[in-house]
Protein backbone atom coordinates (compact mmCIF):
# COMPACT_ATOMS: atom_id res chain seq x y z
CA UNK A 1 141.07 -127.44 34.66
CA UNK A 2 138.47 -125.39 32.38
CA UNK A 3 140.77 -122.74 32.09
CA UNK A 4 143.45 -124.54 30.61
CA UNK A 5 140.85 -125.57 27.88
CA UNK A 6 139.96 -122.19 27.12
CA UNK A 7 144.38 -121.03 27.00
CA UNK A 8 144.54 -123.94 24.50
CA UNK A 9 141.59 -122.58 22.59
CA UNK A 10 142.58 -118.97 22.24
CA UNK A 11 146.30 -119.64 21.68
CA UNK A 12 144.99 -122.42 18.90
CA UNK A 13 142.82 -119.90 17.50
CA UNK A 14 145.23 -116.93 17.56
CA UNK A 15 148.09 -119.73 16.02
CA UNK A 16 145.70 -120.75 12.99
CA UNK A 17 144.40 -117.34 11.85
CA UNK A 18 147.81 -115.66 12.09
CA UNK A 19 151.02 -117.78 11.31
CA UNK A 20 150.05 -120.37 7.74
CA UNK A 21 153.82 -120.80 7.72
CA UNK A 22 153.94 -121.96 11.33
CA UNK A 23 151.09 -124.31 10.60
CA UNK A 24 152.53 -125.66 7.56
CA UNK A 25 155.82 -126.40 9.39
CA UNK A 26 154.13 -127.97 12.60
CA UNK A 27 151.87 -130.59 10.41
CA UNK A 28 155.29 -132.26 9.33
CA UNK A 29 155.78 -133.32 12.73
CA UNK A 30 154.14 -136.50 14.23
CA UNK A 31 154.89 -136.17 17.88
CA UNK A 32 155.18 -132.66 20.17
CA UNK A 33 157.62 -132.96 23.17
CA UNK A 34 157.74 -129.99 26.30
CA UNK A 35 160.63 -131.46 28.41
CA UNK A 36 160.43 -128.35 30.54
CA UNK A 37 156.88 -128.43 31.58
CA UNK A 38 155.94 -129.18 35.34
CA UNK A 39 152.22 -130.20 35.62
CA UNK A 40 152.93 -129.04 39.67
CA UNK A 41 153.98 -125.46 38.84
CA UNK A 42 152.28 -125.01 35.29
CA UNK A 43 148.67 -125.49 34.14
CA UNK A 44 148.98 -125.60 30.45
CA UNK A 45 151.57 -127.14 28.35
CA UNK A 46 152.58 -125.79 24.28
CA UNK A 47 154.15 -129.02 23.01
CA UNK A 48 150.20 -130.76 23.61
CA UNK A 49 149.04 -127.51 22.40
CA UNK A 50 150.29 -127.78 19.20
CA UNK A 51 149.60 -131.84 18.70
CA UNK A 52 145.76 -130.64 19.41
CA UNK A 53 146.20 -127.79 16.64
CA UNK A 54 148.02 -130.17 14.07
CA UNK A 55 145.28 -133.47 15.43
CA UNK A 56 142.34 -131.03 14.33
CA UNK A 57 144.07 -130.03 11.19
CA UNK A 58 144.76 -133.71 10.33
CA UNK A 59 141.33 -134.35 11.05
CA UNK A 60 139.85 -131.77 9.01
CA UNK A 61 138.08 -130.85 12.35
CA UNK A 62 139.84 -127.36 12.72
CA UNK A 63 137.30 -124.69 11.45
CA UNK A 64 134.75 -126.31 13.75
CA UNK A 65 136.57 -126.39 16.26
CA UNK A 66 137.46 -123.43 16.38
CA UNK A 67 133.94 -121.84 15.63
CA UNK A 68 132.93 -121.57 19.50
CA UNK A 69 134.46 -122.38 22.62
CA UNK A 70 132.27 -125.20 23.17
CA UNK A 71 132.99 -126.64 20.10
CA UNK A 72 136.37 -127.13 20.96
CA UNK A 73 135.64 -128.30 24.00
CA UNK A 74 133.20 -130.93 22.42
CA UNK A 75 135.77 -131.88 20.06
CA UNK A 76 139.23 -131.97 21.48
CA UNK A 77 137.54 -133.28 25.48
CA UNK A 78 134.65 -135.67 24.80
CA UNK A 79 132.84 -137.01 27.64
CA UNK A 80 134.06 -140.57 27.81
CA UNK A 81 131.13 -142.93 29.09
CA UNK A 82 133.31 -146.03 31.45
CA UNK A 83 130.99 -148.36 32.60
CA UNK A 84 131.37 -148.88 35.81
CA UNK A 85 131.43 -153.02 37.88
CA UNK A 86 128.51 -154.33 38.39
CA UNK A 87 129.84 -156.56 41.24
């Protein structure tokens, strides 16, 4: 599963600092849709990819993001506390 973070964080990085136009045209979309992906014979999928790139964008979360691996990581997968039953 951690390498899947780290495809979505190099591809997101490589996206942002090389392709403004590609950017600018993926932020007027509100929803990302990969009708060929197969979580059984694929680990990563580009249509989530990109709603994580235009989320952080939207967010104005996208420089720090993408300043260190475990930014991103601290960003785009935050550890989600569930309490758990008491009885």
């Amino acid at each position: 599963m951690l390498f899947s973070f780290w495809l979505r964080y190099w591809y997101i990085k490589a996206l942002y600092q090389n392709n403004a136009q590609t950017i600018e045209e993926l932020c007027t979309y509100e929803a990302f849709s990969d009708i060929e992906f197969n979580p059984a014979k694929s680990i990563n999928c580009q249509a989530r990819t990109c709603a994580i790139l235009v989320s952080l964008i939207k967010q104005d979360k996208i420089e720090k993001a993408l300043s260190s691996k475990e930014n991103f990581i601290e960003i785009v997968y935050p550890k989600v506390l569930v309490q758990g039953k008491l009885f």
